[in-house]
Protein backbone atom coordinates (compact mmCIF):
# COMPACT_ATOMS: atom_id res chain seq x y z
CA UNK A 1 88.74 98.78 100.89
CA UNK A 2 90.87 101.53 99.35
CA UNK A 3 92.22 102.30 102.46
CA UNK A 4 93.09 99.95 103.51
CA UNK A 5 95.12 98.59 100.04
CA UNK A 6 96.81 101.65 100.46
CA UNK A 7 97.75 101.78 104.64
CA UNK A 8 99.20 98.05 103.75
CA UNK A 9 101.72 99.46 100.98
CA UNK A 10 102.47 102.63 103.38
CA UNK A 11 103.62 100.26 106.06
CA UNK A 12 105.61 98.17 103.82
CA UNK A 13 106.83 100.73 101.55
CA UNK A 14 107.70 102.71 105.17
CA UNK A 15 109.63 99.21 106.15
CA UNK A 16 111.19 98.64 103.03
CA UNK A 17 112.75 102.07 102.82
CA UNK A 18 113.58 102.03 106.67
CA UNK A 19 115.86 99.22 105.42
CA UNK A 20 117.68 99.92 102.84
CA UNK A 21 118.23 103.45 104.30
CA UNK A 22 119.67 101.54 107.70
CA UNK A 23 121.82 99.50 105.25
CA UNK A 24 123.07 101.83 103.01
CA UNK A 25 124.24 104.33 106.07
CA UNK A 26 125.81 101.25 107.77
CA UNK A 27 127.79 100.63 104.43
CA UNK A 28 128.71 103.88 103.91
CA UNK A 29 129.78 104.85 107.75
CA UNK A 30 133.72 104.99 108.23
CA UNK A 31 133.73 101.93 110.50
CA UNK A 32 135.80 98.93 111.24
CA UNK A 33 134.15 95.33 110.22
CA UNK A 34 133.47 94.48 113.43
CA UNK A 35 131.57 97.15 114.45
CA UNK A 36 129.72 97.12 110.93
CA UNK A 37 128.99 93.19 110.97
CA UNK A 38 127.51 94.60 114.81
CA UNK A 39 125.40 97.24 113.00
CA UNK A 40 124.03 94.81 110.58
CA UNK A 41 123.43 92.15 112.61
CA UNK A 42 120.97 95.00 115.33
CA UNK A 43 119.56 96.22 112.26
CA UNK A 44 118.55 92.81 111.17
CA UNK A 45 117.51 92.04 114.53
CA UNK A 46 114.84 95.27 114.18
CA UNK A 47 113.62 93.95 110.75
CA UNK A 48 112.59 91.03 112.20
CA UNK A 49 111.06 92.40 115.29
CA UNK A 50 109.05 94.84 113.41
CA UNK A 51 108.40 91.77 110.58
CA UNK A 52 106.50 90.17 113.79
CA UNK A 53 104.77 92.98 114.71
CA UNK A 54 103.41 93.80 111.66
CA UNK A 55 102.04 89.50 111.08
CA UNK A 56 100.49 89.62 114.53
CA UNK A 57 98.50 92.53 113.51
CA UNK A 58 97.49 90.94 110.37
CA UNK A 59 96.68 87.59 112.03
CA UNK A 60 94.81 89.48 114.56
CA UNK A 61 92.79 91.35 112.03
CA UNK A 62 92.18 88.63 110.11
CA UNK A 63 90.81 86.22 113.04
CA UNK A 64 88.64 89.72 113.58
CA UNK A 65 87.45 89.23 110.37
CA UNK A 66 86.89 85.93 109.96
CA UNK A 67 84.48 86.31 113.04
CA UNK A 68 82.80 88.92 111.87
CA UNK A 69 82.00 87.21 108.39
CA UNK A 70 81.11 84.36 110.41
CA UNK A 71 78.16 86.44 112.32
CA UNK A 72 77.10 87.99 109.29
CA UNK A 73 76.55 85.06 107.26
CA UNK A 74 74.57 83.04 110.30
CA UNK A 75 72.65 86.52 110.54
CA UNK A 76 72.27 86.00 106.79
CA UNK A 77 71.54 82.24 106.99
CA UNK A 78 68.56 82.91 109.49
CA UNK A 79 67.10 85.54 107.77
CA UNK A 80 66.80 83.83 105.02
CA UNK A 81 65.82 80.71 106.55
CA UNK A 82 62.69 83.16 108.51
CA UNK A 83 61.36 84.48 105.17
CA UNK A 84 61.52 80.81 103.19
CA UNK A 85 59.41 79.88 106.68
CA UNK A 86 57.12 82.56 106.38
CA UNK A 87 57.95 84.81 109.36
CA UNK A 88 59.65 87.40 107.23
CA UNK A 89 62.06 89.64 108.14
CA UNK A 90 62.91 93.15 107.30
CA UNK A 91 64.48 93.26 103.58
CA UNK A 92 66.73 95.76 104.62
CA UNK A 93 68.35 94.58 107.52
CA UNK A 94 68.73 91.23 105.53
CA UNK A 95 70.29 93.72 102.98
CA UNK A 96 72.65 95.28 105.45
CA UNK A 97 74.04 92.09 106.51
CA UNK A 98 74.79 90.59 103.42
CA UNK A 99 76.70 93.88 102.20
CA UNK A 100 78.64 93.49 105.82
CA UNK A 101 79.49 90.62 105.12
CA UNK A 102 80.83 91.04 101.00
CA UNK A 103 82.92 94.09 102.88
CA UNK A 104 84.17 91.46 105.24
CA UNK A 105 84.81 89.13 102.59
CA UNK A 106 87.03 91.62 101.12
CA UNK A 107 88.98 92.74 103.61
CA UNK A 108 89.85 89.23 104.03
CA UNK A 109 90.53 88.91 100.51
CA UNK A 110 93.22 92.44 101.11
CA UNK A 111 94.93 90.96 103.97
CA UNK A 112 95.08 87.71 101.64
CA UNK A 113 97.57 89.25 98.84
């Protein structure tokens, strides 16, 4: 969970500091305003490329998520369901999925903020 808190303000402490160094060397470059408003305007161009890049990853990890949670808690459901009926089930598989699934919850949580 750590981790992961900390890869997600790398990457946008990484972006954030690709961009203002991209703007403050286009503002400080000995260049005519045309080719600076050019400059700016591909710069901006790869901010916004890389701002997609980085939501499709999150929106793809967070459908991942969400599925897994999903399994875990039907996994959870049953289990419980089998010992209330009598069958039983081992405690700590039923143990292992419901800490799966408080990681997954999480993690979904992370990508949340």
């Amino acid at each position: 969970m750590a981790n992961s808190t900390r890869t997600k303000d790398l990457v946008f402490g990484a972006l954030f500091g690709s961009v203002v160094g991209a703007v403050t060397a286009l503002l400080f470059a000995p260049k005519s305003g045309k080719e600076l408003r050019s400059d700016i305007a591909a710069q901006a161009a790869n901010v916004s490329e890389k701002t997609q890049e980085i939501a499709r990853t999150v929106g793809e990890k967070t459908t991942e998520l969400v599925g897994k949670a999903k399994e875990v808690t039907l996994n959870a459901a049953e289990g419980i369901r089998s010992i209330k009926s009598g069958e039983g089930q081992i405690p700590g598989k039923l143990a292992a999925e419901e800490i799966a699934a408080s990681e997954a919850a999480q993690d979904l949580v992370i990508l949340g903020k």
